[in-house]
C-alpha atoms as a PDB file:
ATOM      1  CA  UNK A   1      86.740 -40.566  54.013  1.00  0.00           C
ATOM      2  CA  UNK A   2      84.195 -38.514  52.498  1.00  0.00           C
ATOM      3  CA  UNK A   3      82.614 -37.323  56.172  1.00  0.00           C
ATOM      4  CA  UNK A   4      86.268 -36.163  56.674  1.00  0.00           C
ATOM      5  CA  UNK A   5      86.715 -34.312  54.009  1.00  0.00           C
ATOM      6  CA  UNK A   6      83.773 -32.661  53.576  1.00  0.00           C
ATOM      7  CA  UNK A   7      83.923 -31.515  57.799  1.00  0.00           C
ATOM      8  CA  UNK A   8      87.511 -30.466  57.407  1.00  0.00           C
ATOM      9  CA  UNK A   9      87.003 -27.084  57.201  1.00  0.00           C
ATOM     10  CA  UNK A  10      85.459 -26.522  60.647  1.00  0.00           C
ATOM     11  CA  UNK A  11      88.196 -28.532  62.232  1.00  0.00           C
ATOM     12  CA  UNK A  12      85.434 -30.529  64.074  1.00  0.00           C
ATOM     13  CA  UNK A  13      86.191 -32.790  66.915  1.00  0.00           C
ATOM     14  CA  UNK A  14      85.302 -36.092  64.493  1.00  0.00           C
ATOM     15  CA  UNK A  15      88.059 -34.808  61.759  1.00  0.00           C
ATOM     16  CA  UNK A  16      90.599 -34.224  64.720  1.00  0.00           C
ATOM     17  CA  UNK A  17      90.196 -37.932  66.240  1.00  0.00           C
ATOM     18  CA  UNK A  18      90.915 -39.456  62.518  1.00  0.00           C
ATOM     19  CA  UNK A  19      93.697 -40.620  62.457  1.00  0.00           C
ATOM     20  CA  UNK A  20      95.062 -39.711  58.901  1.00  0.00           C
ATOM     21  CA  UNK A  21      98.984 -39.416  58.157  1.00  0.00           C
ATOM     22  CA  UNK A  22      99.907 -36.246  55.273  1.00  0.00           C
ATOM     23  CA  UNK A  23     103.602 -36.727  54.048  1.00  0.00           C
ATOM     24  CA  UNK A  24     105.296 -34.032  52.358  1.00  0.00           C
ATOM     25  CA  UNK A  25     108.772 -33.812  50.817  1.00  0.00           C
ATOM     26  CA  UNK A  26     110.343 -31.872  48.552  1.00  0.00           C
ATOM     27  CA  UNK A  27     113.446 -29.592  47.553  1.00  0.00           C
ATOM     28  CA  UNK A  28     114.490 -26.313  49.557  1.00  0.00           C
ATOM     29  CA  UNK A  29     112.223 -23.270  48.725  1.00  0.00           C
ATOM     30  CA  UNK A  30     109.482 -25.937  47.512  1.00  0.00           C
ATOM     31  CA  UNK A  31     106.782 -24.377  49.799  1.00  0.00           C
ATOM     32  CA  UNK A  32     106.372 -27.045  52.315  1.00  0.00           C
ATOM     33  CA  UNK A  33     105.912 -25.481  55.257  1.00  0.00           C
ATOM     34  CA  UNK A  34     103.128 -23.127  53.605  1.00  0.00           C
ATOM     35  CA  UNK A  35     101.612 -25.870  51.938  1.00  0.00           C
ATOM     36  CA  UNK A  36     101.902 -28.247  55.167  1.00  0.00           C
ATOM     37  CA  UNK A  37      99.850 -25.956  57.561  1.00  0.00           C
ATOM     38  CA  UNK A  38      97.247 -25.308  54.733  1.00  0.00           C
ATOM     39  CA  UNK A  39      96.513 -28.750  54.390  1.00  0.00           C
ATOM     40  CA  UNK A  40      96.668 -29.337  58.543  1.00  0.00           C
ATOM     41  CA  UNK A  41      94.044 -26.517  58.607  1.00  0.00           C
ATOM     42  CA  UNK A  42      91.622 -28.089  56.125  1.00  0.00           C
ATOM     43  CA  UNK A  43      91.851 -31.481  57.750  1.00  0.00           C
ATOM     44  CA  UNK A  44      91.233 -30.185  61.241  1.00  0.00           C
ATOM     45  CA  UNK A  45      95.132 -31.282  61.884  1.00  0.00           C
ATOM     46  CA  UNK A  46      98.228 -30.351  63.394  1.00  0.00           C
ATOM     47  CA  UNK A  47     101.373 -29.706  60.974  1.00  0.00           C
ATOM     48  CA  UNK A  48     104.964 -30.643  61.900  1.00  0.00           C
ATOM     49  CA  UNK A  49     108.114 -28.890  60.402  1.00  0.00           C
ATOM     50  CA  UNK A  50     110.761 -31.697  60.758  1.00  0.00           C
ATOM     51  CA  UNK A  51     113.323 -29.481  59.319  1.00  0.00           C
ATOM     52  CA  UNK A  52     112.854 -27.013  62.118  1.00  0.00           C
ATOM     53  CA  UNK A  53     114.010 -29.924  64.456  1.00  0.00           C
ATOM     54  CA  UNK A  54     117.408 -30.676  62.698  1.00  0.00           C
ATOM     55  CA  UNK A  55     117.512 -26.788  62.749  1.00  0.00           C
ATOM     56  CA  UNK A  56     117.543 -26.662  66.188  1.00  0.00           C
ATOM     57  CA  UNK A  57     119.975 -29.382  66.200  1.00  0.00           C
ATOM     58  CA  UNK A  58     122.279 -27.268  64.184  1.00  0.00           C
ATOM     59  CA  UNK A  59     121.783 -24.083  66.260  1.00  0.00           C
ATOM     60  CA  UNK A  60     122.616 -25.954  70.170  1.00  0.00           C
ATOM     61  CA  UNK A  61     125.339 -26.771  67.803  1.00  0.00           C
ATOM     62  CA  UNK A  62     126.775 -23.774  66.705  1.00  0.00           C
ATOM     63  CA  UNK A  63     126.312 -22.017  70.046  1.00  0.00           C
ATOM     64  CA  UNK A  64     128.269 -24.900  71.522  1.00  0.00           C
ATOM     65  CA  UNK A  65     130.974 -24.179  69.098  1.00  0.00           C
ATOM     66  CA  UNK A  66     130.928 -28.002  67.832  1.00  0.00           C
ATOM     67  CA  UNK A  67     131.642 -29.002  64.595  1.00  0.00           C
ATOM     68  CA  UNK A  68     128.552 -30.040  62.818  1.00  0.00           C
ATOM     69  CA  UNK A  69     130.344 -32.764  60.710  1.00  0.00           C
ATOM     70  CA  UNK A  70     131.367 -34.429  64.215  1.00  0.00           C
ATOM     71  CA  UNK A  71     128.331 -36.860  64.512  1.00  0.00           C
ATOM     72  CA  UNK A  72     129.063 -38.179  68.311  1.00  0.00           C
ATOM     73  CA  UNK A  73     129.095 -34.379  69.857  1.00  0.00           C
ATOM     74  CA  UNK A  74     126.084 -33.453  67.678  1.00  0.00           C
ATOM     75  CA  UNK A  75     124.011 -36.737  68.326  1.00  0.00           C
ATOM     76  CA  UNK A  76     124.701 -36.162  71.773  1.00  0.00           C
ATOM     77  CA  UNK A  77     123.273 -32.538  72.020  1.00  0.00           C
ATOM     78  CA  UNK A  78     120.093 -34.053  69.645  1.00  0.00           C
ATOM     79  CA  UNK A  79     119.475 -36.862  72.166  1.00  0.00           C
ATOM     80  CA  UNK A  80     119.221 -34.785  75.153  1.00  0.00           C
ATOM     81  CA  UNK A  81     117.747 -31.405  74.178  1.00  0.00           C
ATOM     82  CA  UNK A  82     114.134 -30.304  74.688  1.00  0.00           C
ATOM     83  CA  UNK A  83     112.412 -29.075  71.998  1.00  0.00           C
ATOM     84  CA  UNK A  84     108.419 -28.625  71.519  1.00  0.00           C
ATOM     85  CA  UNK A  85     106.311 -26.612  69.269  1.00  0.00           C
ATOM     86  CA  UNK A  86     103.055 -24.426  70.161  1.00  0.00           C
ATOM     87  CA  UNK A  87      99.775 -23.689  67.854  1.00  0.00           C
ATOM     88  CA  UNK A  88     101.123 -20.447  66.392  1.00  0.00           C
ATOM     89  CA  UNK A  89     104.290 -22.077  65.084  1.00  0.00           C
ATOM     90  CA  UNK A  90     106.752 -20.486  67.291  1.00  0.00           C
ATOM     91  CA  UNK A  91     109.581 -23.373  68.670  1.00  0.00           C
ATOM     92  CA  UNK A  92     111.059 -23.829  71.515  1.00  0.00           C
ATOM     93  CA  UNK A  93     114.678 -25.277  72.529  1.00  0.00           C
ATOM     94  CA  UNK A  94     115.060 -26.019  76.229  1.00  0.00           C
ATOM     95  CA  UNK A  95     113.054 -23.830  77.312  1.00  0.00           C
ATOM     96  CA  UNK A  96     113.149 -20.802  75.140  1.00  0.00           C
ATOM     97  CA  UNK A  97     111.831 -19.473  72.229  1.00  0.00           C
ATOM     98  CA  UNK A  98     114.153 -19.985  68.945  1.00  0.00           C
ATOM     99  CA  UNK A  99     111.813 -19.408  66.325  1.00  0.00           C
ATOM    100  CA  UNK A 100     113.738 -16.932  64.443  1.00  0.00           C
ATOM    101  CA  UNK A 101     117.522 -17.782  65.087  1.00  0.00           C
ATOM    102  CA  UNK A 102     116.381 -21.235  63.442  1.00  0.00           C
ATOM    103  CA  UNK A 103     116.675 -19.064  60.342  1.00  0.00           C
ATOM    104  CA  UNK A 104     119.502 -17.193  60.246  1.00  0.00           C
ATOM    105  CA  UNK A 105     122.322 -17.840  57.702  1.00  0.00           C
ATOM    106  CA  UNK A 106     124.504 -19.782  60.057  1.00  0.00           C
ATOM    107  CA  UNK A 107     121.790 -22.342  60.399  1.00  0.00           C
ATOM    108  CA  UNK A 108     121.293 -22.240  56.786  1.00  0.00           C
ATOM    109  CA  UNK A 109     124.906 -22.835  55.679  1.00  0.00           C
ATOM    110  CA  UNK A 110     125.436 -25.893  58.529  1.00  0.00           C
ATOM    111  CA  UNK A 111     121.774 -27.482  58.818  1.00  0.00           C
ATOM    112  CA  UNK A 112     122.575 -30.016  55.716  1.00  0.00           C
ATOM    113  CA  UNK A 113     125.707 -31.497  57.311  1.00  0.00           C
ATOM    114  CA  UNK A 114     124.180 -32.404  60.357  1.00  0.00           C
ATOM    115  CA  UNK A 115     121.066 -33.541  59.006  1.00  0.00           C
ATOM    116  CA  UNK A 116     123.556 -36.098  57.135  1.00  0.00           C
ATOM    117  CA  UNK A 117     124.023 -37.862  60.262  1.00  0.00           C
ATOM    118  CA  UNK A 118     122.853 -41.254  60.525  1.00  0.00           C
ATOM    119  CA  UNK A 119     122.550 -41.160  64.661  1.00  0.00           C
ATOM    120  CA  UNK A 120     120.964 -37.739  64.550  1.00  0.00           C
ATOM    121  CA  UNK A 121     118.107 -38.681  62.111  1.00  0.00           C
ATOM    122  CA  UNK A 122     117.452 -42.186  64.095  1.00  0.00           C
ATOM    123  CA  UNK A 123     116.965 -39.743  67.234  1.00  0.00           C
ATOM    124  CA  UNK A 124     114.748 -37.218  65.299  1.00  0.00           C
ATOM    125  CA  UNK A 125     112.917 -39.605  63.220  1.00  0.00           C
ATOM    126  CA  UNK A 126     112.169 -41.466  66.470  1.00  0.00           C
ATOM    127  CA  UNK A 127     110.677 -37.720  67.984  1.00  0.00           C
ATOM    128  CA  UNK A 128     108.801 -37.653  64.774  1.00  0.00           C
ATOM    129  CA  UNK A 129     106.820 -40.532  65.054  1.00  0.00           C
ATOM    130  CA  UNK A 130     106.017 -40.269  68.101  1.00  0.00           C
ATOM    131  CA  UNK A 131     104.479 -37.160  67.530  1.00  0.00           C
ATOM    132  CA  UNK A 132     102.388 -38.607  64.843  1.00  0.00           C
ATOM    133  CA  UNK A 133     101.414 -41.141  67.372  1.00  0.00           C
ATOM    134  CA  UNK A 134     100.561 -38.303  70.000  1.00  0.00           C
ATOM    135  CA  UNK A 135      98.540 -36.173  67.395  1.00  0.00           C
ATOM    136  CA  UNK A 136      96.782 -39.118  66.284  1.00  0.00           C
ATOM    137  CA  UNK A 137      98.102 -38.106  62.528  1.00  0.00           C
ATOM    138  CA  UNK A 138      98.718 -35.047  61.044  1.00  0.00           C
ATOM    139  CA  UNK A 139     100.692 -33.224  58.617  1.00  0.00           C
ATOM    140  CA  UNK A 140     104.588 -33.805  58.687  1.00  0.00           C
ATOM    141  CA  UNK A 141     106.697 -32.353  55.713  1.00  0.00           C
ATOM    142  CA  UNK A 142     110.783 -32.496  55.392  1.00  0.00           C
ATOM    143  CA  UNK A 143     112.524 -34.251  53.230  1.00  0.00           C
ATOM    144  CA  UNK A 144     112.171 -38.297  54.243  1.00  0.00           C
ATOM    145  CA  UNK A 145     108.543 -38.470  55.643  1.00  0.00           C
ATOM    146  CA  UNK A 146     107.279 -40.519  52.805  1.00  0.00           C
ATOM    147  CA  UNK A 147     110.252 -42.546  52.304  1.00  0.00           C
ATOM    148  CA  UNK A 148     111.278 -43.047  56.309  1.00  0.00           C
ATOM    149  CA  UNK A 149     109.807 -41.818  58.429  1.00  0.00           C
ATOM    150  CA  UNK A 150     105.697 -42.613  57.697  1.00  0.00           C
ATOM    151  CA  UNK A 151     105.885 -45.003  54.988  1.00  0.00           C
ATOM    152  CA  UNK A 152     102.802 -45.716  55.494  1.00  0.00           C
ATOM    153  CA  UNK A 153     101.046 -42.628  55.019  1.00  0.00           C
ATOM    154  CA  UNK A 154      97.668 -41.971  53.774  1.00  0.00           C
ATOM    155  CA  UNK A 155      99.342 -39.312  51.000  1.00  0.00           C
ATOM    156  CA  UNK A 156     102.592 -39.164  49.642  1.00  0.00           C
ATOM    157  CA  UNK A 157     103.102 -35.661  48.064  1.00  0.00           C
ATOM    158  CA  UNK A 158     106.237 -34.428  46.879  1.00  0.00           C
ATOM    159  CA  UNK A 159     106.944 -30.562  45.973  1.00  0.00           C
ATOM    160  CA  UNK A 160     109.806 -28.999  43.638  1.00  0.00           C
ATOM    161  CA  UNK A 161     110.261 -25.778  41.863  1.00  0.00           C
ATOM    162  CA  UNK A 162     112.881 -24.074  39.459  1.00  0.00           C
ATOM    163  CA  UNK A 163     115.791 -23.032  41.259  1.00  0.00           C
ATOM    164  CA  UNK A 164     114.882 -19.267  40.129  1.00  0.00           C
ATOM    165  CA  UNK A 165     111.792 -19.512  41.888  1.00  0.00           C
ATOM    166  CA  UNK A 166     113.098 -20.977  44.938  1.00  0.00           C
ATOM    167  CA  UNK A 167     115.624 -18.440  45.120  1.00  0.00           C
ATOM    168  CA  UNK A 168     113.419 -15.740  44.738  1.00  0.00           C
ATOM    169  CA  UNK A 169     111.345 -17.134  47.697  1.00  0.00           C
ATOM    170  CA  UNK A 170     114.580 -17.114  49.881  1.00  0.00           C
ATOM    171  CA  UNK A 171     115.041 -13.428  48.841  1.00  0.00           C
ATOM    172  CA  UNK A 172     111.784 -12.584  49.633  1.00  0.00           C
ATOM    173  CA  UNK A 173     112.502 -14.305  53.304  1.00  0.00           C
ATOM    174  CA  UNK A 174     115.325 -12.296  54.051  1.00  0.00           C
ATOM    175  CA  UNK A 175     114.295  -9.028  52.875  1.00  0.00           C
ATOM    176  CA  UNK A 176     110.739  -9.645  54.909  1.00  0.00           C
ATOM    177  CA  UNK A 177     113.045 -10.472  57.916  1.00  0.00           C
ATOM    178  CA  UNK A 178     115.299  -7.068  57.351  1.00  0.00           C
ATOM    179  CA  UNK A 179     112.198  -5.275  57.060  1.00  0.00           C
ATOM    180  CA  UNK A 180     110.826  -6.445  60.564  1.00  0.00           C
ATOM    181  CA  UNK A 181     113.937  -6.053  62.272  1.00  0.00           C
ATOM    182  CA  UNK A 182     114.393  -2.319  61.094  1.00  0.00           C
ATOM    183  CA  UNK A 183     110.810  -2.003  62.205  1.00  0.00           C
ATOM    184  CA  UNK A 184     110.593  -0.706  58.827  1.00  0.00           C
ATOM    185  CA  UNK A 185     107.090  -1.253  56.255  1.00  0.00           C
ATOM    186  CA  UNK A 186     107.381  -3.718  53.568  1.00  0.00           C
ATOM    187  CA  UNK A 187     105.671  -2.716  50.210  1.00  0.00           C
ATOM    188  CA  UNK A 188     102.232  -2.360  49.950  1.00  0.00           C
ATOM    189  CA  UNK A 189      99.438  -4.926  49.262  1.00  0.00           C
ATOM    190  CA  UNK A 190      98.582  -3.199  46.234  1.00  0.00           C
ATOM    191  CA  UNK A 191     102.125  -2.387  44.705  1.00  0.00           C
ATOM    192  CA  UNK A 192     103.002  -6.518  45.697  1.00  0.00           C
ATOM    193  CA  UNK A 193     100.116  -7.871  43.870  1.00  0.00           C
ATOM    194  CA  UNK A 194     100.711  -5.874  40.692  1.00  0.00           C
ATOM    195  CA  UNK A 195     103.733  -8.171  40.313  1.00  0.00           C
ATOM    196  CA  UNK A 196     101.881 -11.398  41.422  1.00  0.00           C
ATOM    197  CA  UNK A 197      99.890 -13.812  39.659  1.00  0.00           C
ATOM    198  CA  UNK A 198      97.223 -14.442  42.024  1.00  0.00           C
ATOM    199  CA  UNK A 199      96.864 -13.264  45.447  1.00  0.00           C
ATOM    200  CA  UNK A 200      97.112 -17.044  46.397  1.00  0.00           C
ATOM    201  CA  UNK A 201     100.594 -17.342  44.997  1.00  0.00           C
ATOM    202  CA  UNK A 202     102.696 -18.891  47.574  1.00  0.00           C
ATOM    203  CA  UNK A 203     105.622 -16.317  46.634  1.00  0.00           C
ATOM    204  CA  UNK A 204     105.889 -13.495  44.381  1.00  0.00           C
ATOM    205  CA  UNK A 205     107.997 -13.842  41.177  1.00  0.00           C
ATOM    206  CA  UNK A 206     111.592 -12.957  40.853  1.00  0.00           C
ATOM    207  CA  UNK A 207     110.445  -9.206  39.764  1.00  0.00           C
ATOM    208  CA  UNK A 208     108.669  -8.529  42.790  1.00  0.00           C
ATOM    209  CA  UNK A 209     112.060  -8.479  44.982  1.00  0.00           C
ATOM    210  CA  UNK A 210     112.153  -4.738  43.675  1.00  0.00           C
ATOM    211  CA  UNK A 211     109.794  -3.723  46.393  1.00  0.00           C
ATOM    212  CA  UNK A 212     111.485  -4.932  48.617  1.00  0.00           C
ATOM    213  CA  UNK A 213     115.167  -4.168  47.563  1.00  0.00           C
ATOM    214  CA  UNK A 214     115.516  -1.637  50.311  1.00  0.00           C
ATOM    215  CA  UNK A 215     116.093  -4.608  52.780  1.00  0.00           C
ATOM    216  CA  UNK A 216     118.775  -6.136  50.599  1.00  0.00           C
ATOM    217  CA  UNK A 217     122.735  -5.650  50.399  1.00  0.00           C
ATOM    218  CA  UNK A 218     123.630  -2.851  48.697  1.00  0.00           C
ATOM    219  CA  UNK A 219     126.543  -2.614  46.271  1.00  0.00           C
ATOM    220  CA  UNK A 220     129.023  -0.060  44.918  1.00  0.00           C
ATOM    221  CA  UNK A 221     127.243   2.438  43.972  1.00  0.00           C
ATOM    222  CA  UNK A 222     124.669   2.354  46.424  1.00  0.00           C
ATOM    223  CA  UNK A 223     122.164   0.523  44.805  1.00  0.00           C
ATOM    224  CA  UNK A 224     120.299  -2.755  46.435  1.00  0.00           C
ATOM    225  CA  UNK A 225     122.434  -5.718  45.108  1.00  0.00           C
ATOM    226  CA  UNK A 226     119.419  -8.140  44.097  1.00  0.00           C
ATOM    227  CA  UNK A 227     121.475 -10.084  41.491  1.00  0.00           C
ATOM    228  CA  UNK A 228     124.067 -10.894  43.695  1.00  0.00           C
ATOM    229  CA  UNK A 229     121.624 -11.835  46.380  1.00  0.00           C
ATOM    230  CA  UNK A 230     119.847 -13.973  43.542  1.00  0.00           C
ATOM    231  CA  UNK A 231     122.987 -15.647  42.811  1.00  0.00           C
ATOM    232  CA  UNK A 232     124.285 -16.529  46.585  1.00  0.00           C
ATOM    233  CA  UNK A 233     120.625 -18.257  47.557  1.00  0.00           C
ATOM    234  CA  UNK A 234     120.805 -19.943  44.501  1.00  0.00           C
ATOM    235  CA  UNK A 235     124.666 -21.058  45.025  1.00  0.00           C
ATOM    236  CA  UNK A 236     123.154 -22.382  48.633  1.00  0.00           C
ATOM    237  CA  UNK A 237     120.020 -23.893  47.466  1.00  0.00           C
ATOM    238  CA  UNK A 238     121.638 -25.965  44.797  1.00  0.00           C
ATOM    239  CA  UNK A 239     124.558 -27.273  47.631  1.00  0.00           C
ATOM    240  CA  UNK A 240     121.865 -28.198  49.575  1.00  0.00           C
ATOM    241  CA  UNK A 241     119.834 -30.171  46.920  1.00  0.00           C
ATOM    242  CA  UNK A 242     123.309 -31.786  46.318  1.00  0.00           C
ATOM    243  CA  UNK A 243     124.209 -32.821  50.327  1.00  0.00           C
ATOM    244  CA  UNK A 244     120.295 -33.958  50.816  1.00  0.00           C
ATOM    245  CA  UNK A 245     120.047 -36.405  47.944  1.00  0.00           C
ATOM    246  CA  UNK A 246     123.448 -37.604  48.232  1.00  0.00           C
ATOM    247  CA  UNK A 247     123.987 -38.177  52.017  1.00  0.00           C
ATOM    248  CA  UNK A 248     124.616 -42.105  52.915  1.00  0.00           C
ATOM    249  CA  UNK A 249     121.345 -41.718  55.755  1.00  0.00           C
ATOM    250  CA  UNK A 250     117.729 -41.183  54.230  1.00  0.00           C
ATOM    251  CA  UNK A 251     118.249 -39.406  51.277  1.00  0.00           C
ATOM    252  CA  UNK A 252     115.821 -37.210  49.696  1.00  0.00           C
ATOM    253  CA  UNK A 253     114.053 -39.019  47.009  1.00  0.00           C
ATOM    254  CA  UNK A 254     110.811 -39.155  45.597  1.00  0.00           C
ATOM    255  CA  UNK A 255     108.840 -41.909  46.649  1.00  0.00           C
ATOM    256  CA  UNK A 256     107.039 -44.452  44.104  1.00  0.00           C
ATOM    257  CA  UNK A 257     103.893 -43.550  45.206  1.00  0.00           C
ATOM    258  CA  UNK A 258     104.080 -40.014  45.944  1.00  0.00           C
ATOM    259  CA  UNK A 259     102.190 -37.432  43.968  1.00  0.00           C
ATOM    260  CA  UNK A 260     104.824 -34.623  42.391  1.00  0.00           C
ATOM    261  CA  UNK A 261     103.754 -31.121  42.282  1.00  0.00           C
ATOM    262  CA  UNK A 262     105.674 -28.653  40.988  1.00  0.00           C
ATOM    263  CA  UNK A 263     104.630 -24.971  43.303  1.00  0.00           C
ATOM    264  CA  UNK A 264     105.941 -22.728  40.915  1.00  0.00           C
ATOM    265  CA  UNK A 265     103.314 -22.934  38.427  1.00  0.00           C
ATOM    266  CA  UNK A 266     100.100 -23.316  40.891  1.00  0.00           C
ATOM    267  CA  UNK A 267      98.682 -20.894  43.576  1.00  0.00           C
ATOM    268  CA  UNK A 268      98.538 -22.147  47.294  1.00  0.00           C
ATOM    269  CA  UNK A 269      94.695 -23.078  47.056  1.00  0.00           C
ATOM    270  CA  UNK A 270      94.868 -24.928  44.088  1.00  0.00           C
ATOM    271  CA  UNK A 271      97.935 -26.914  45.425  1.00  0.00           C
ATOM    272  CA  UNK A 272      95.662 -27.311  48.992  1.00  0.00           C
ATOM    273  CA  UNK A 273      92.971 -28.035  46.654  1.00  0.00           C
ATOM    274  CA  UNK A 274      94.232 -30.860  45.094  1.00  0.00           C
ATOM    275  CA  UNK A 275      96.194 -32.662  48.119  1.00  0.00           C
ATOM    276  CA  UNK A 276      92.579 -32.714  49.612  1.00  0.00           C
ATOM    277  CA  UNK A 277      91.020 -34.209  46.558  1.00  0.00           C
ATOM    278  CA  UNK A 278      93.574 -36.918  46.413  1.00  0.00           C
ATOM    279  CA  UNK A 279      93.167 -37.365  49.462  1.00  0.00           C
ATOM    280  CA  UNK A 280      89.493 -38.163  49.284  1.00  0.00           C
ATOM    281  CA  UNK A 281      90.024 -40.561  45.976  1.00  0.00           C
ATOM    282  CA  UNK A 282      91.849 -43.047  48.405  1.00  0.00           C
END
């Protein structure tokens, strides 16, 4: 193990044929995904976003005008769609690229119920695994790797965070997103990272949406409605905490042997840091 962690960083041909299995949970807004292809990158890895796959799920959905709570029409559209992933992130559903409509607030508001499914998880878990079993390992977060669907995993990490912070990362999403779309600049680096801890944070804190307020709803009086955009991704956050860890089909949980880290107190390197040097004490 040592050789492999001390190579990682080159991404060397010997780290890439190991065959070593990362599983991270953890609650909405936790920082998976940013703390998934960190850790990929250091180990010489690939990282999988499973909750981009019952995402997708939820979009064929949705454009299909189903139901999401009906499990038979969903399962169906889960069991026969294409979906694949490239090197830069970007995902693609039968054929064409659905990268950002996987985040849009539709998605977000019915991607819970039909991840509750017990058919549509047997299909995607199965799509998961094989995947591990194609990339020879690698990095999987969502939010029943440890406890489903790689039990067996070299590392069990699990992530959390205040529901403030999380909130604030989901603000920071959406305005970012606004800003993009209205072709429009985002605050600059050095305005940002006067309101940061460290440079490294994964998300600014819940005072740094002020730069970007110009992307959020506005109220009244004209002024950018932050609070009440504070409030609704919190409302949603805390629903979906609820659905995940009460559904009947894999609930989120934290397994016994998984490592808890809580990403609202630690910069990204130091959280990459540490998964590595656990890692390496196995």
């Amino acid at each position: 193990m040592e050789d492999i962690i001390s190579d990682n960083t080159d991404g060397d041909n010997n780290t890439k044929n190991m065959d070593i299995t990362v599983a991270i949970d953890g609650l909405s807004g936790s920082g998976k995904s940013t703390i998934a292809r960190e850790v990929a990158k250091r180990l010489g890895k690939e990282a999988l976003d499973t909750g981009a796959m019952y995402r997708a799920v939820t979009l064929l959905a949705i454009e299909n005008r189903l139901d999401p709570g009906d499990e038979n029409s969903v399962y169906g559209i889960a069991a026969t769609m294409e979906l694949e992933s490239n090197d830069n992130g970007r995902w693609f559903l039968n054929g064409r690229d659905v990268t950002d409509p996987l985040r849009s607030a539709k998605v977000d508001e019915a991607v819970s119920v039909v991840a509750s499914h017990g058919k549509v998880r047997e299909e995607l878990v199965a799509r998961q695994r094989e995947w591990v079993l194609k990339h020879r390992g690698g990095v999987v977060e969502g939010r029943d790797i440890a406890s489903v669907v790689l039990p067996s995993a070299d590392l069990k990490i699990y992530l959390t965070a205040s529901d403030a912070i999380r909130s604030t990362r989901r603000v920071e999403q959406i305005s970012s997103k606004k800003a993009e779309e209205n072709s429009s600049p985002g605050p600059s680096h050095e305005n940002l990272a006067k309101n940061t801890v460290s440079e490294n944070t994964i998300f600014p804190e819940a005072n740094c949406v002020e730069e970007r307020s110009a992307y959020i709803g506005s109220n009244d009086n004209g002024q950018p409605d932050i609070q009440s955009e504070l409030e609704e991704q919190t409302r949603l956050i805390v629903s979906r905490d609820l659905i995940d860890q009460s559904r009947k089909h894999s609930p989120l949980v934290i397994a016994e042997d998984a490592i808890v880290i809580d990403t609202g107190t630690k910069t990204i390197e130091e959280i990459v840091d540490y998964i590595i040097s656990q890692l390496y004490s196995k």
